[in-house]
Protein backbone atom coordinates (compact mmCIF):
# COMPACT_ATOMS: atom_id res chain seq x y z
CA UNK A 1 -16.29 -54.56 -52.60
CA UNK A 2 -14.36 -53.75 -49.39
CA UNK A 3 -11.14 -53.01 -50.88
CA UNK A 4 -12.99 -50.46 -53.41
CA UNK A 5 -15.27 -48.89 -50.46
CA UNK A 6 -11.20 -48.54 -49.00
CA UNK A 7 -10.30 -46.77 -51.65
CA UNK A 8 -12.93 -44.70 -52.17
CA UNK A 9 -12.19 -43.42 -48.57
CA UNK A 10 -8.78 -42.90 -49.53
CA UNK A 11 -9.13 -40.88 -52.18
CA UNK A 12 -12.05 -38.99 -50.83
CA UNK A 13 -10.73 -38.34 -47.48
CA UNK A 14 -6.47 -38.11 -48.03
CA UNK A 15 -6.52 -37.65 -51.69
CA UNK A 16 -3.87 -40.13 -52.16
CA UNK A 17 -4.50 -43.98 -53.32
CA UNK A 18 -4.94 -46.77 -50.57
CA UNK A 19 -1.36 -47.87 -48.85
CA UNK A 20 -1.19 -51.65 -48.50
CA UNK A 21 0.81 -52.69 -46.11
CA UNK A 22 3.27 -55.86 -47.32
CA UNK A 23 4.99 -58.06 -44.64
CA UNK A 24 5.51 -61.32 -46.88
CA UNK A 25 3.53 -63.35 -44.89
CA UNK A 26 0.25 -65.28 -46.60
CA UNK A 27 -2.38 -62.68 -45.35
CA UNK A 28 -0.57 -59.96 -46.81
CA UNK A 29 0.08 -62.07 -50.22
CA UNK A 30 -3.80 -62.88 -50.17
CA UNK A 31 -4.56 -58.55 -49.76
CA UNK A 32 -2.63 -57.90 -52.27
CA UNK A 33 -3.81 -60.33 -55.09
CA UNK A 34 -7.36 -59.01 -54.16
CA UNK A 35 -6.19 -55.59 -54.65
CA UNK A 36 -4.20 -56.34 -58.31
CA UNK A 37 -7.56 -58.27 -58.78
CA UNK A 38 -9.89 -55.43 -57.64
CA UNK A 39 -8.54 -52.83 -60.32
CA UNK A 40 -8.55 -50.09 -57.41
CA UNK A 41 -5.54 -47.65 -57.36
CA UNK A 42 -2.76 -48.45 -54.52
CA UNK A 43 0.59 -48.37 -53.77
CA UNK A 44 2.67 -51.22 -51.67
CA UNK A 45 4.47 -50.64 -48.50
CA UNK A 46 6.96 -52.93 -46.32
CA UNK A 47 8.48 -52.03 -42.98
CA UNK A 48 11.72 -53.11 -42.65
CA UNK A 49 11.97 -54.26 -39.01
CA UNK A 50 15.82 -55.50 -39.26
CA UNK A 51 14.98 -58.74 -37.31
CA UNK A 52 13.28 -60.51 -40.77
CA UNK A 53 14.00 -63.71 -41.88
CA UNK A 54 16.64 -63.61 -44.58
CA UNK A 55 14.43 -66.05 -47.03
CA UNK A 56 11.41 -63.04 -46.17
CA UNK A 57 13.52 -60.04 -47.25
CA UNK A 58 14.76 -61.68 -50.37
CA UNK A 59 10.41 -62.63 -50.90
CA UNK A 60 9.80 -58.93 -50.97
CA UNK A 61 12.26 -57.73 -53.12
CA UNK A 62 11.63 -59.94 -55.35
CA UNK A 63 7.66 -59.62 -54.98
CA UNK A 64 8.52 -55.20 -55.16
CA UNK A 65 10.61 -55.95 -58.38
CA UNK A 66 7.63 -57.61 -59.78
CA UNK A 67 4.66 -55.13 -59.03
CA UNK A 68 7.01 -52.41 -59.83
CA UNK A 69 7.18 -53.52 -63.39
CA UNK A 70 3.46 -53.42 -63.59
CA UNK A 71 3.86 -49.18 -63.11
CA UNK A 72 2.70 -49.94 -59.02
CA UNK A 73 4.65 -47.74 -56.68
CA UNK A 74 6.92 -49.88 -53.80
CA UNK A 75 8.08 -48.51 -50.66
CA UNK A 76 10.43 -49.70 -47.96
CA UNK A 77 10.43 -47.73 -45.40
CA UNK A 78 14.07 -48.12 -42.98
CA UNK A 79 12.89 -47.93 -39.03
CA UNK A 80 13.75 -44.67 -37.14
CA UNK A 81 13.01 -43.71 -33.46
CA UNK A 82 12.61 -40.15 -32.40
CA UNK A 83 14.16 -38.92 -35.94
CA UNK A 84 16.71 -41.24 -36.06
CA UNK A 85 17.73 -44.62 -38.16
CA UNK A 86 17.20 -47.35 -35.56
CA UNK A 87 17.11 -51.30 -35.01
CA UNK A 88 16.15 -53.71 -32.89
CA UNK A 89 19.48 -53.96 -31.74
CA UNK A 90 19.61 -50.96 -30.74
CA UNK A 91 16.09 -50.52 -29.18
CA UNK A 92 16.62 -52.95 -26.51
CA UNK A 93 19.64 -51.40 -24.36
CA UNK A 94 17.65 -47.80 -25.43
CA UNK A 95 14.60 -49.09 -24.23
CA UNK A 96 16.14 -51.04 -20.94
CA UNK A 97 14.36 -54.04 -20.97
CA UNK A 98 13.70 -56.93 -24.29
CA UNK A 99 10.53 -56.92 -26.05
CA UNK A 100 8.16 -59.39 -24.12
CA UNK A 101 4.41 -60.48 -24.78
CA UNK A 102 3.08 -57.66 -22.60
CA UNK A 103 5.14 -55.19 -23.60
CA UNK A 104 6.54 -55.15 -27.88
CA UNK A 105 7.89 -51.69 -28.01
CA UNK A 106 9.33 -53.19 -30.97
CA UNK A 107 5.92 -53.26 -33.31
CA UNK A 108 5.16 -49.33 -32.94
CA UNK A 109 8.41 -48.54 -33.95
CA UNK A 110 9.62 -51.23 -36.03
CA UNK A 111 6.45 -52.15 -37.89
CA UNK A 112 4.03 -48.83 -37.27
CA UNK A 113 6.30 -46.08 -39.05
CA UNK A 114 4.24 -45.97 -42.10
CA UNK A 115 0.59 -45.07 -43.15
CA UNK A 116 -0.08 -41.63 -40.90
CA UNK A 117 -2.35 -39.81 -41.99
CA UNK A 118 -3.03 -41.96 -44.75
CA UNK A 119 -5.64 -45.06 -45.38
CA UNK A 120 -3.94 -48.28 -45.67
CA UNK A 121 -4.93 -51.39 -45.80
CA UNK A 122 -3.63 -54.84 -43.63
CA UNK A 123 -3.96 -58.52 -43.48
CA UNK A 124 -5.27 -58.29 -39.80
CA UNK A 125 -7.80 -61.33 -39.40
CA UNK A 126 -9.60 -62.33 -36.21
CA UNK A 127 -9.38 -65.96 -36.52
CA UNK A 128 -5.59 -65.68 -35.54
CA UNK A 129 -6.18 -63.90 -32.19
CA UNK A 130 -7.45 -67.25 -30.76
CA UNK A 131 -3.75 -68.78 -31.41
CA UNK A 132 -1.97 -65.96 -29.30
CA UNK A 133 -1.29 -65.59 -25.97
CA UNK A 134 -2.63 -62.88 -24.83
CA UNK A 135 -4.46 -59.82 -26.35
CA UNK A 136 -3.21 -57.30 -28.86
CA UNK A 137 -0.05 -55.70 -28.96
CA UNK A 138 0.66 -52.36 -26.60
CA UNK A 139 0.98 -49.74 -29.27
CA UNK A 140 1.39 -46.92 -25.94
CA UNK A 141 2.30 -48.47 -22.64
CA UNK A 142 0.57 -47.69 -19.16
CA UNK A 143 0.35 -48.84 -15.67
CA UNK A 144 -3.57 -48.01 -16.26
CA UNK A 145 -5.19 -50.37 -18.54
CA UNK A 146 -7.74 -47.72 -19.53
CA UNK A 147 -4.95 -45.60 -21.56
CA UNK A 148 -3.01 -48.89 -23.25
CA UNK A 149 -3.85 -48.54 -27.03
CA UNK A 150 -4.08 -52.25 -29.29
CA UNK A 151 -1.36 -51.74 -32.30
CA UNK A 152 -3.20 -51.50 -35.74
CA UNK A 153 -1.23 -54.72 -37.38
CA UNK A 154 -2.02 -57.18 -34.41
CA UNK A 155 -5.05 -59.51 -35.10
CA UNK A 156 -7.28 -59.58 -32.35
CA UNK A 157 -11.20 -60.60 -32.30
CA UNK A 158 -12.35 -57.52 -32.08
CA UNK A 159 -11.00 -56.22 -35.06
CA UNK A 160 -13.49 -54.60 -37.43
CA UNK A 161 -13.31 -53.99 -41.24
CA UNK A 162 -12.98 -50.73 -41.04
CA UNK A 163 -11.31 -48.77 -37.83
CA UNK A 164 -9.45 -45.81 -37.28
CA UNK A 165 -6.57 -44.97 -35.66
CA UNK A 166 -6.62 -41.67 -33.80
CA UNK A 167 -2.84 -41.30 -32.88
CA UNK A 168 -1.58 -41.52 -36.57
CA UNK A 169 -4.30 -40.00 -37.90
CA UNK A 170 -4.88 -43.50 -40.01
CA UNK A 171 -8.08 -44.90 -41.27
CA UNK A 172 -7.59 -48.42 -41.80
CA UNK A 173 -9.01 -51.75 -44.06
CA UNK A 174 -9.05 -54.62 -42.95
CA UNK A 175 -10.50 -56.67 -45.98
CA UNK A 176 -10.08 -60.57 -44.80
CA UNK A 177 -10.74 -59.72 -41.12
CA UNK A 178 -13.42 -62.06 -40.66
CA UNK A 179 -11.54 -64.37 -42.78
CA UNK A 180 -11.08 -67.99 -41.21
CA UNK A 181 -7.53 -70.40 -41.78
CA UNK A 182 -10.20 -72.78 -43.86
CA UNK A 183 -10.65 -69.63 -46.38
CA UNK A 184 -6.81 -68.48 -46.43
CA UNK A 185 -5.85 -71.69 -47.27
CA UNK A 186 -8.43 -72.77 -49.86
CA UNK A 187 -7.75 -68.37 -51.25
CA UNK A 188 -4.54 -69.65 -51.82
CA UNK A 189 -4.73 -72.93 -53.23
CA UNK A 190 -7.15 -71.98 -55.88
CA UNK A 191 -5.98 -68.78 -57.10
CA UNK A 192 -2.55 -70.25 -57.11
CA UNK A 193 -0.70 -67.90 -54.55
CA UNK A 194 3.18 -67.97 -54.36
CA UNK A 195 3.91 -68.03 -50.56
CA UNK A 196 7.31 -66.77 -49.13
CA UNK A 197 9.27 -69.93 -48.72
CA UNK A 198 9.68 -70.56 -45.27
CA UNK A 199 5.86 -71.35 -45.23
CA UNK A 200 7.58 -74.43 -46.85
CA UNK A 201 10.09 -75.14 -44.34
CA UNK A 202 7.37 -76.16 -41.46
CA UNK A 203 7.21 -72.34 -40.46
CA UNK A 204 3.73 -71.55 -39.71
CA UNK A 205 4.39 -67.51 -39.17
CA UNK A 206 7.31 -65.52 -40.95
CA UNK A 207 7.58 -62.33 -38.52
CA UNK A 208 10.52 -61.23 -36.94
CA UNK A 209 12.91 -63.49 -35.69
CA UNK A 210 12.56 -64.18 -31.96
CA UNK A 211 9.14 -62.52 -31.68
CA UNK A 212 8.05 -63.76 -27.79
CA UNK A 213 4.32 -64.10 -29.28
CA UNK A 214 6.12 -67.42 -31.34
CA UNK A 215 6.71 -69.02 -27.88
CA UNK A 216 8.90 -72.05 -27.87
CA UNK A 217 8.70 -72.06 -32.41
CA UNK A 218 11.65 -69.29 -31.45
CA UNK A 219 14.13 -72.35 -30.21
CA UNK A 220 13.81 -73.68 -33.86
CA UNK A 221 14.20 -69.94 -35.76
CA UNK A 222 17.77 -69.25 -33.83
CA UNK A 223 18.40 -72.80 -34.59
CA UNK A 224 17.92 -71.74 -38.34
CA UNK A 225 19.46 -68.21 -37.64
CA UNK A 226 22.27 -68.34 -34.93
CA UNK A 227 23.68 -65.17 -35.80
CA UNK A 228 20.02 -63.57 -34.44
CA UNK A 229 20.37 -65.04 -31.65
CA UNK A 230 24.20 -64.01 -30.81
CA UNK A 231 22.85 -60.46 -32.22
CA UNK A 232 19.96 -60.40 -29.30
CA UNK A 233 22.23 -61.90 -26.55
CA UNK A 234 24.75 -58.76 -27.84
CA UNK A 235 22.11 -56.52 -27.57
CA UNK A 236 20.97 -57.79 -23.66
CA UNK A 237 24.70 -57.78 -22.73
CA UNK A 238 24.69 -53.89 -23.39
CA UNK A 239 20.88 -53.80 -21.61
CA UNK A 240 22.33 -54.76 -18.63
CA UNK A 241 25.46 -52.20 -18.81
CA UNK A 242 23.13 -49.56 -19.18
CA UNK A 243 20.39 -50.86 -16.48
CA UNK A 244 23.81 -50.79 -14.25
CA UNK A 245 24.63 -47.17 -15.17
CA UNK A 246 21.11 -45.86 -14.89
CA UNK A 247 20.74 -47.46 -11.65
CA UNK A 248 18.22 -49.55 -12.40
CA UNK A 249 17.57 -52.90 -10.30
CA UNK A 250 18.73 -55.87 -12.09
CA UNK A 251 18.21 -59.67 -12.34
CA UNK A 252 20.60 -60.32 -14.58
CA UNK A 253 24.29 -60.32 -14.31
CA UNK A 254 24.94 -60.57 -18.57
CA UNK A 255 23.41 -61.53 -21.52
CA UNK A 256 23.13 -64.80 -21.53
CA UNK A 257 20.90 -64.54 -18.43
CA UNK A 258 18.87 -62.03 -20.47
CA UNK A 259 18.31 -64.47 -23.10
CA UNK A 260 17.28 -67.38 -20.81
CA UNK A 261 14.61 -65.30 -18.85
CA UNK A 262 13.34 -64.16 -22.08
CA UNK A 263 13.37 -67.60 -23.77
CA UNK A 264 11.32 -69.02 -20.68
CA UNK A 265 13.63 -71.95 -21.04
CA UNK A 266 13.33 -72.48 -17.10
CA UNK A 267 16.79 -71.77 -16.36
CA UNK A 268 15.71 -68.33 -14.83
CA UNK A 269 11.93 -66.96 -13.97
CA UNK A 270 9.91 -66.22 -16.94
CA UNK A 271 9.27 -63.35 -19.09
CA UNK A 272 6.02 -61.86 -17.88
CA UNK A 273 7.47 -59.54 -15.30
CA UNK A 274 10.39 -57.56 -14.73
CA UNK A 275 11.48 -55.07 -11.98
CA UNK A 276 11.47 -51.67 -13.18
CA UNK A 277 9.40 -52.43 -16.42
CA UNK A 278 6.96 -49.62 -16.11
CA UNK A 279 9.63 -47.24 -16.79
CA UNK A 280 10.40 -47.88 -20.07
């Protein structure tokens, strides 16, 4: 019912079929077996964000190979920042400072480049806002509060089934927002969903790799992946070369350092502040 009300909207309103966003993870696997189930028209989009899992990639390409025999159209869409192709690695010394909890330039550039102007639909649920750590993700950053904006792919329990989003010009579905772990899991026993397969390798989420909402779970993904890891401390060695040549005050005298504050592993002060952060 809510995914046909969705696209109802979408083709009354854009003219286009509804955009489902695909990350790989189990609430996107669950939206889209309601939508092949539903019979509504969509297409199937993933956001590349460059810091994915290896096993996650090779799940959607394999998953987009699939649908795309079934005549449903597949998109991967490659990050770019202000026109150009970009990566994580190369957002952090741009932006000056690492993604933290308060601040994840990362998601509106990395994970927000599709859907304007568009409907789409998401796997946001409410449920998992009670696990994180603090509230939403900053889509726009602000000293004043009143002028932050909430990213449209964070859960957070105030989520609604249908919102809009006035910046992109997005209307979007959230179909299993009021969904609880209880119902994804018994969704996914019974109808027999195949989960990406880190889900079976004791990983509980299967976002980017070093994500600072996954908390002290990150020790164990660069234990996986030590190449992300070298690949982040790489990309804070060159933060602090370009914090030096801008000026900038700085904690940090390399990379390494970088990567401890960030990791909160208590070998320098944590994460949640950092001088000059409003100027990013």
């Amino acid at each position: 019912m809510r995914l046909r009300e969705g696209a109802e909207i979408s083709k009354y309103y854009y003219g286009k079929p509804l955009m489902l966003c695909y990350s790989g993870g189990k609430d996107s696997e669950i939206i889209l077996d309601l939508a092949l189930k539903s019979g509504i028209d969509f297409e199937v989009q993933h956001s590349h964000t460059t810091v994915d899992a290896p096993e996650t990639v090779y799940h959607i390409r394999n998953k987009f190979k699939k649908l795309e025999s079934k005549g449903i159209k597949c998109n991967i869409d490659m990050p770019r920042y202000k026109g150009k192709p970009t990566s994580m690695w190369s957002l952090i010394p741009l932006k000056g400072m690492p993604p933290t909890r308060l601040v994840r330039y990362c998601c509106s550039i990395l994970k927000e480049i599709a859907g304007a102007n568009r409907a789409i639909i998401t796997g946001v649920r409410r449920a998992e806002s009670f696990k994180r750590q603090s509230r939403g993700i900053l889509e726009t950053y602000s000293s004043n509060k009143s002028d932050r904006i909430i990213l449209n792919n964070d859960n957070d329990d105030k989520r609604r089934i249908i919102e809009h989003c006035q910046l992109q010009g997005k209307t979007i579905i959230n179909p299993i927002c009021d969904w609880t772990d209880d119902d994804v899991k018994e969704y996914v026993q019974q109808e027999h969903i195949t989960l990406n397969p880190l889900y079976s390798c004791e990983f509980s989420r299967v976002g980017c790799i070093g994500c600072p909402m996954a908390g002290k779970k990150r020790f164990a993904e660069f234990a996986r992946y030590p190449k992300y890891r070298d690949l982040y401390i790489r990309a804070f060695d060159e933060l602090v070369q370009v914090r030096k040549r801008n000026g900038k005050a700085t904690q940090w005298l390399s990379g390494i350092d970088v990567y401890h504050w960030w990791m909160e592993d208590n070998v320098l002060p944590g994460q949640l502040t950092i001088d000059g952060e409003n100027d990013w």
